[in-house]
Protein backbone atom coordinates (compact mmCIF):
# COMPACT_ATOMS: atom_id res chain seq x y z
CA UNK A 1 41.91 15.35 97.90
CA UNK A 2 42.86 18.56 99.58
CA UNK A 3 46.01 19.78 99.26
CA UNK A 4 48.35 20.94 101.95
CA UNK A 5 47.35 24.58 102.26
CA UNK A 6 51.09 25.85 101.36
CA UNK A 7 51.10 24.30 97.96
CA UNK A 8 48.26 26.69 97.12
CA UNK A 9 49.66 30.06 97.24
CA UNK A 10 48.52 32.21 95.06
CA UNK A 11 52.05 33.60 94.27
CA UNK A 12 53.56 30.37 93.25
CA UNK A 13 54.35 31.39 89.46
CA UNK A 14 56.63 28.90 88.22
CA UNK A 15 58.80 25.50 89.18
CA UNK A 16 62.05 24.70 89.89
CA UNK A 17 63.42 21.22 88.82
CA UNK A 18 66.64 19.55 89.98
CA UNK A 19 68.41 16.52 88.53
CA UNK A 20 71.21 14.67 87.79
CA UNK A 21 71.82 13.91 83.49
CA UNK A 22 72.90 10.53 83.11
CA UNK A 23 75.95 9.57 84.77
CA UNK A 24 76.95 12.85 85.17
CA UNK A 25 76.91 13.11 88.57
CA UNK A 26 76.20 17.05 89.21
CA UNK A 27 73.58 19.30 90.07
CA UNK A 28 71.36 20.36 87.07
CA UNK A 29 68.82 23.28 87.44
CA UNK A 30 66.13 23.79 85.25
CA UNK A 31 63.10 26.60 85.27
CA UNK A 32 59.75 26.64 84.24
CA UNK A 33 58.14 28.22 81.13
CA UNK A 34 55.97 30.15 82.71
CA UNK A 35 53.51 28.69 85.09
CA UNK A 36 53.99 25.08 83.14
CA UNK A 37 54.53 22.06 85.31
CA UNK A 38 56.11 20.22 82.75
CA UNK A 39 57.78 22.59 80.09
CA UNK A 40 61.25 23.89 81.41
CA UNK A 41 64.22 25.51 80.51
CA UNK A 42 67.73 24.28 81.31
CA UNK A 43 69.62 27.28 83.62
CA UNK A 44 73.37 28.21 83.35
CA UNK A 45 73.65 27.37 79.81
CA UNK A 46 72.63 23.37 80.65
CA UNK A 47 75.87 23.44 82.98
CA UNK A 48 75.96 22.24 86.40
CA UNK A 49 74.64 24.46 89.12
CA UNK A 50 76.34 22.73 91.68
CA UNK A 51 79.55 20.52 92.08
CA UNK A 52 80.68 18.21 94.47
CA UNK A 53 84.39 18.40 96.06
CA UNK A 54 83.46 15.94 98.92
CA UNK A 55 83.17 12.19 99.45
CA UNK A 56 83.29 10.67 95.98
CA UNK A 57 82.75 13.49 94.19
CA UNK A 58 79.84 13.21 92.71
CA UNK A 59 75.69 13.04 93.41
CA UNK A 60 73.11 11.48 92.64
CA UNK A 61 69.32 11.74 93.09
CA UNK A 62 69.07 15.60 93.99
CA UNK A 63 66.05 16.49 95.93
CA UNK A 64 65.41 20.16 96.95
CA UNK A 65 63.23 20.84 100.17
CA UNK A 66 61.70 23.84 101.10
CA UNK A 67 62.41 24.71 104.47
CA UNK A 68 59.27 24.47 107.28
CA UNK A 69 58.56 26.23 110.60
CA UNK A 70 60.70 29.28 110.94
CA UNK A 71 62.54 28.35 107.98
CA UNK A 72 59.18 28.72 105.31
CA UNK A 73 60.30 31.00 102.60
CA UNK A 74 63.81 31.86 103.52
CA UNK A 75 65.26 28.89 103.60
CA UNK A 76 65.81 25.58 101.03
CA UNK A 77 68.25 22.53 100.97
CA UNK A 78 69.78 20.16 98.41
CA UNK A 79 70.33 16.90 99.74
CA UNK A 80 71.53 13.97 97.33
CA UNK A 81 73.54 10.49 97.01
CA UNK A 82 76.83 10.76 97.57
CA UNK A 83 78.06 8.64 94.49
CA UNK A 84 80.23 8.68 91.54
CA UNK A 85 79.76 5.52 89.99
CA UNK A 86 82.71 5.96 87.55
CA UNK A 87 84.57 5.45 91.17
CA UNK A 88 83.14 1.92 91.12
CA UNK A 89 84.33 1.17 87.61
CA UNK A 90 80.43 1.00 87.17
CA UNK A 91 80.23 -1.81 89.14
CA UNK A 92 76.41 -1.59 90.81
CA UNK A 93 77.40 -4.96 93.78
CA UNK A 94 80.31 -2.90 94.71
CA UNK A 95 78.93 0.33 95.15
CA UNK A 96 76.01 -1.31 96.88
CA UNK A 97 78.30 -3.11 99.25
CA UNK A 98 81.42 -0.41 99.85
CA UNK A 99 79.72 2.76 99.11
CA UNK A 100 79.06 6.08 101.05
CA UNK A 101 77.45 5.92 104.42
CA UNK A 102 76.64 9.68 104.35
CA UNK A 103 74.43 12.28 102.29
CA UNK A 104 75.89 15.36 100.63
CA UNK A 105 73.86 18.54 101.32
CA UNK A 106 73.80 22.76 100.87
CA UNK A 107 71.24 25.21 101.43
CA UNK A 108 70.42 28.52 100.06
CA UNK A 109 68.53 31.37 101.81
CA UNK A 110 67.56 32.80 98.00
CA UNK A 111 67.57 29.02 95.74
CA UNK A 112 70.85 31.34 93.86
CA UNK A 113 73.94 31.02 96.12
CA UNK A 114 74.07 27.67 97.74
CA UNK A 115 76.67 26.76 100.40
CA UNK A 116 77.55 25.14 103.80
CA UNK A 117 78.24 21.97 101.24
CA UNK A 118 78.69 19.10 103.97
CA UNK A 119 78.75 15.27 104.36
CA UNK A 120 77.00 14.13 106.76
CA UNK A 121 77.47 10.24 107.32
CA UNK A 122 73.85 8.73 108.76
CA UNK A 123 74.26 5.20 108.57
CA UNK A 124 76.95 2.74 110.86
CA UNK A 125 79.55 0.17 109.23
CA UNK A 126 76.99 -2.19 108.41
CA UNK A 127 75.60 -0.34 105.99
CA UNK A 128 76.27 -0.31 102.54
CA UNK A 129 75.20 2.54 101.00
CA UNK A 130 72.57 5.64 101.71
CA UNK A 131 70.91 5.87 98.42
CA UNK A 132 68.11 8.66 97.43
CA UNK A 133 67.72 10.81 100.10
CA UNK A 134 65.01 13.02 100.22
CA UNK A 135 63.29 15.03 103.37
CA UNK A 136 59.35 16.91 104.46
CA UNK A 137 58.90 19.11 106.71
CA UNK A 138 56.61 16.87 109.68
CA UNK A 139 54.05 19.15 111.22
CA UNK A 140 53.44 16.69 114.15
CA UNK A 141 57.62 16.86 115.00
CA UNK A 142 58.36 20.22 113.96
CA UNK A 143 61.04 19.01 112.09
CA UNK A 144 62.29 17.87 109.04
CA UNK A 145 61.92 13.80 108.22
CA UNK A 146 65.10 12.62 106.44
CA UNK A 147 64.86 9.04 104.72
CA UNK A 148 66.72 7.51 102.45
CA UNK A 149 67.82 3.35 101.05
CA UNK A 150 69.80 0.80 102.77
CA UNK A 151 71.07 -2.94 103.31
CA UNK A 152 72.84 -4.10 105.82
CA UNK A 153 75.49 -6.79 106.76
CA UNK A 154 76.33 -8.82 109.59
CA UNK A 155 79.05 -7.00 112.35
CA UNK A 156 81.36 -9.81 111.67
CA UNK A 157 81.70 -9.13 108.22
CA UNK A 158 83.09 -5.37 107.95
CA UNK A 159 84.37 -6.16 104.26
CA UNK A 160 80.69 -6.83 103.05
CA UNK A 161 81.62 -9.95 101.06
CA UNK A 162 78.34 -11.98 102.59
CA UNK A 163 75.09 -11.56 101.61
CA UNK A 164 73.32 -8.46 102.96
CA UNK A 165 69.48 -7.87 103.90
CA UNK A 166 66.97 -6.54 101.69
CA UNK A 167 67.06 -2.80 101.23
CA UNK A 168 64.80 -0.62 103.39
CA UNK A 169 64.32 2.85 103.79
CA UNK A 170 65.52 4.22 106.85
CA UNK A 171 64.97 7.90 108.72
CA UNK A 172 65.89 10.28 110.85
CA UNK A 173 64.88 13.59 112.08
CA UNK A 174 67.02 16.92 111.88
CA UNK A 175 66.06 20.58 112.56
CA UNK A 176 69.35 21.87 111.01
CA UNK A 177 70.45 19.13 108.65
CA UNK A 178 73.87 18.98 110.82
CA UNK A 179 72.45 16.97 113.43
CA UNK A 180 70.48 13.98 113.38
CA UNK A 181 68.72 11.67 115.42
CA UNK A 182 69.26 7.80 115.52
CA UNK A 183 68.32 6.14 112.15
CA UNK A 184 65.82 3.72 112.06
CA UNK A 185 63.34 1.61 110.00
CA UNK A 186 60.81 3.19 108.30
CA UNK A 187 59.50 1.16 105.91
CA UNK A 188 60.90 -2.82 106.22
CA UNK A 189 59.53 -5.36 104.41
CA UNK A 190 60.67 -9.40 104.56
CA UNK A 191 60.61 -10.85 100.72
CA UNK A 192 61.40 -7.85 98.75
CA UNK A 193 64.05 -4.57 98.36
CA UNK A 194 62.12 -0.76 98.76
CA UNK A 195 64.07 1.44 97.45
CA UNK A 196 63.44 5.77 96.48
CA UNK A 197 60.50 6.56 98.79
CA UNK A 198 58.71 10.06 97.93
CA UNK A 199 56.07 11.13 100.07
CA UNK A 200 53.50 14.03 99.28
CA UNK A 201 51.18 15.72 101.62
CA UNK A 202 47.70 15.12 100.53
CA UNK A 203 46.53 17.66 103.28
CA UNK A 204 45.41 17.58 106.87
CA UNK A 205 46.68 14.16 108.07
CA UNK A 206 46.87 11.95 104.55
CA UNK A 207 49.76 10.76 103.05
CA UNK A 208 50.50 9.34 99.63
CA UNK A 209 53.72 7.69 98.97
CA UNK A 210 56.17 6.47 96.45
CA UNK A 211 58.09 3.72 96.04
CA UNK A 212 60.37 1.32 93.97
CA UNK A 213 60.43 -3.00 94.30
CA UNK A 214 62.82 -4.69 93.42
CA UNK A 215 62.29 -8.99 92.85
CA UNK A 216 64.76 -11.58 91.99
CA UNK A 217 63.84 -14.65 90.25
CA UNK A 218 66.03 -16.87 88.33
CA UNK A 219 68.84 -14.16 88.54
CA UNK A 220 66.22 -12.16 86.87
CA UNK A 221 65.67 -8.23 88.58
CA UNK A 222 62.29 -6.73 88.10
CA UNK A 223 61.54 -3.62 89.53
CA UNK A 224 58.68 -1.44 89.38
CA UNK A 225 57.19 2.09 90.95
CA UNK A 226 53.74 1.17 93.68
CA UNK A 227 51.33 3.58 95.82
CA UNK A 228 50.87 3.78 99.26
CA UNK A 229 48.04 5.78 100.90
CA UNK A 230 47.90 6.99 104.61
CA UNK A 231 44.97 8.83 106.52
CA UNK A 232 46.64 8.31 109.94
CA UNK A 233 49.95 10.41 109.11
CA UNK A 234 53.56 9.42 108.08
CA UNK A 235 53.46 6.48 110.79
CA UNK A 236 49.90 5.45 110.39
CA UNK A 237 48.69 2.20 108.57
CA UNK A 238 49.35 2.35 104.96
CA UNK A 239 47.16 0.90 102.48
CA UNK A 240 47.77 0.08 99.06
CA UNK A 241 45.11 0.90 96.26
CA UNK A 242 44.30 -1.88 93.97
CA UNK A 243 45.88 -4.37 95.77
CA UNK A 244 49.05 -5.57 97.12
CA UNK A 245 50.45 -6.70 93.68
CA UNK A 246 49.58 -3.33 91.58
CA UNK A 247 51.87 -1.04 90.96
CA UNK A 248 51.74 2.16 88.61
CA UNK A 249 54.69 1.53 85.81
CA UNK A 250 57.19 -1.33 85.55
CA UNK A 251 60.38 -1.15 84.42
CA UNK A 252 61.27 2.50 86.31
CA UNK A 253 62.68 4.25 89.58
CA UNK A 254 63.03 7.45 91.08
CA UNK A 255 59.75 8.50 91.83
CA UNK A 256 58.79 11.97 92.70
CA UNK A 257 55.90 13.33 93.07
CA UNK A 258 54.76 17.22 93.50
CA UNK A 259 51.70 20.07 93.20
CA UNK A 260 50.83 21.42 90.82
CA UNK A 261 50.78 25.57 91.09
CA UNK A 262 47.39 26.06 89.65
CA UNK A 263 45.07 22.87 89.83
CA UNK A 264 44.81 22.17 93.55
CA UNK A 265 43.34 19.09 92.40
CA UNK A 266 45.75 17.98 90.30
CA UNK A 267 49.92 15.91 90.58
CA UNK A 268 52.56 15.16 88.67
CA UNK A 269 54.84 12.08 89.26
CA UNK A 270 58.40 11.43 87.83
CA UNK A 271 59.27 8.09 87.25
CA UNK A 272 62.67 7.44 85.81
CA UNK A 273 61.81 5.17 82.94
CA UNK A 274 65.00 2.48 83.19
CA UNK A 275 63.17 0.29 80.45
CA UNK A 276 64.73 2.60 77.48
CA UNK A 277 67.90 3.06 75.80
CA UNK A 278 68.66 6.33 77.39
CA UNK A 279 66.95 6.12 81.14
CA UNK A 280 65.35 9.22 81.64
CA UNK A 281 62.10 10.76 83.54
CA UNK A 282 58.74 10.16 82.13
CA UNK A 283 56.06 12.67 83.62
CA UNK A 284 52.62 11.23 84.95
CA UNK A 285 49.44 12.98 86.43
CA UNK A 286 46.65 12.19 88.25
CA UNK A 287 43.41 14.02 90.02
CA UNK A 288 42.59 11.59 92.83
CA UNK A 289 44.79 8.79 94.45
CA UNK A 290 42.34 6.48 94.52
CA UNK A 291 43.87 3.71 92.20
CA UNK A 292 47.25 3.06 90.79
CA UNK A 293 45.78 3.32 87.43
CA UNK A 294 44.95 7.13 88.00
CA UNK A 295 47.96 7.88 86.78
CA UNK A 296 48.42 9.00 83.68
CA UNK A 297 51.43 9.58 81.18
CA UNK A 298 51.51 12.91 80.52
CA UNK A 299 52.63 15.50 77.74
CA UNK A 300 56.73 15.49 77.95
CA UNK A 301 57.55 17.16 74.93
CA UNK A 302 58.30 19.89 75.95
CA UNK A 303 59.83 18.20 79.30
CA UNK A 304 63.69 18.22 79.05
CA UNK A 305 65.71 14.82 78.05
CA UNK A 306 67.94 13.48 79.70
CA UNK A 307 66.82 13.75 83.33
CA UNK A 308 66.95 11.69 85.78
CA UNK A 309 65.78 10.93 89.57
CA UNK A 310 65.74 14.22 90.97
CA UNK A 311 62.80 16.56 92.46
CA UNK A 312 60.47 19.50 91.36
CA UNK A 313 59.36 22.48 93.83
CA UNK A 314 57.11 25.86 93.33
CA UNK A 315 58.44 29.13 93.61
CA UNK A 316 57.14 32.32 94.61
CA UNK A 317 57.38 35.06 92.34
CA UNK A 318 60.28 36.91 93.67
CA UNK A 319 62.56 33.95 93.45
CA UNK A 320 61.27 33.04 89.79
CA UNK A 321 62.26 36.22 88.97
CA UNK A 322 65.25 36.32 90.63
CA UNK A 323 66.72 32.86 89.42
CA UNK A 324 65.71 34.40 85.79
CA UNK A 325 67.48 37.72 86.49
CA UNK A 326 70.72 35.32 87.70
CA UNK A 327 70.45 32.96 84.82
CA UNK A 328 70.02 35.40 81.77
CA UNK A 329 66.44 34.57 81.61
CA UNK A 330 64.85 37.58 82.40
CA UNK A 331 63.91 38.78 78.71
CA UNK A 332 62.01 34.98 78.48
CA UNK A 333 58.49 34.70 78.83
């Protein structure tokens, strides 16, 4: 396992993390203590760093994304789910039939002042939501892969009461995050739901990937987080270690997976553990992707409570400091 060669830089000092608490649907920042990959603090005071004012007002599922090709090291984005669920009286079916078509996003040329918020809507009227965005920089394109969840209904039923197909993840490409190219299927599958993909360079042309299934039996929903392996790129065959009925955890969602700073050997995942009282991420690690079962829970206590899907980068020493500096930090550590 080789990582990709920019997830090795000597200067990366610390991590960024940003989630969503709950069903508080805001922007929540948090920093790394120190060089740790899963001991953080909470920045502004454990208030929102960002927002909403458009669509419904709230987001969900914040993933950051370092910017690629020109854009490496001056440039990041925020993209999330444009949802308040409070909007939907709580009601999952309705915000899964009548919800947002679009993605909220800002960017930042210094990960302190973030602007240009937009919504952006991706999918057509037969959608029913865009859930859990998330984006990579693709080498081959030389441009950024969006994807994000979907189901679809029929055209003649623009009020979504029928039933809908499966969810699927869906993409696009963008250079800009203004402008995108014509969604399509990514990853489609005939019996089950896919829902949250993360992906994670593994270096050169390999892939690993991410994902949450969702079943139905006897009005019964299981759901569970599975990993996908690709040595052919993001559109090469994809192979499942362990079999096509293993997963790694049951009873979660939200996977993301990242590098850590130090170990170029070594990842973290985040899998939203929906199976408790109080949902929240649950770190795992693993050295080799060789097996579902790699993974391991790791140390979370000194992880932050309360967090849920959302996405973990590394900084560069300049901006750790900086954010610190911003925050009120800077005497930490």
């Amino acid at each position: 396992m080789t990582p990709p060669s920019n997830q090795k830089q000597s200067d990366l000092v610390g991590y960024l993390g940003v989630f969503f608490l709950g069903d508080e649907p805001s922007v929540h920042f948090d920093l790394s203590d120190g060089n740790s990959a899963l001991s953080y603090t909470p920045l502004n005071g454990g208030s929102p760093a960002l927002k909403p004012t458009l669509g419904t007002g709230g987001v969900r599922d914040p993933s950051i994304i370092k910017g690629g090709g020109g854009e490496e090291g001056c440039k990041w984005y925020i993209i999330g789910t444009d949802l308040d669920i409070s909007k939907f009286n709580h009601d999952w079916d309705a915000a899964s039939r009548c919800g947002s078509r679009s993605i909220l996003i800002w960017e930042s040329q210094d990960l302190i002042t973030w602007e240009s918020e937009r919504l952006i809507q991706i999918e057509d009227a037969t959608a029913g939501m865009v859930w859990a965005p998330d984006a990579l920089w693709d080498e081959v394109e030389q441009k950024y892969l969006v994807h994000w969840s979907s189901h679809f209904f029929a055209q003649d039923d623009p009020l979504h009461k029928g039933n809908h197909s499966n969810s699927t993840i869906r993409y696009a490409y963008t250079t800009d995050f203004v402008s995108f190219s014509e969604p399509r299927d990514f990853i489609q599958t005939c019996s089950i739901s896919v829902i949250d993909l993360s992906l994670l360079h593994l270096g050169d042309n390999a892939y690993a990937r991410f994902l949450k299934c969702e079943t139905t039996s006897n009005s019964v929903i299981t759901s569970y987080v599975y990993m996908e392996k690709s040595e052919e790129g993001l559109f090469g065959e994809w192979n499942r270690p362990d079999g096509p009925d293993a997963y790694i955890c049951g009873n979660s969602e939200g996977p993301y997976a990242w590098w850590d700073n130090n170990d170029p050997r070594k990842a973290y995942l985040l899998l939203d553990d929906i199976g408790l009282d109080e949902p929240q991420y649950v770190p795992f690690e693993a050295t080799d992707f060789d097996s579902q079962k790699s993974w391991k829970r790791s140390d979370a206590s000194k992880f932050p409570p309360g967090r849920r899907h959302g996405s973990v980068i590394g900084v560069c020493s300049d901006r750790f400091e900086a954010l610190k500096v911003h925050y009120g930090l800077a005497t930490k550590g």
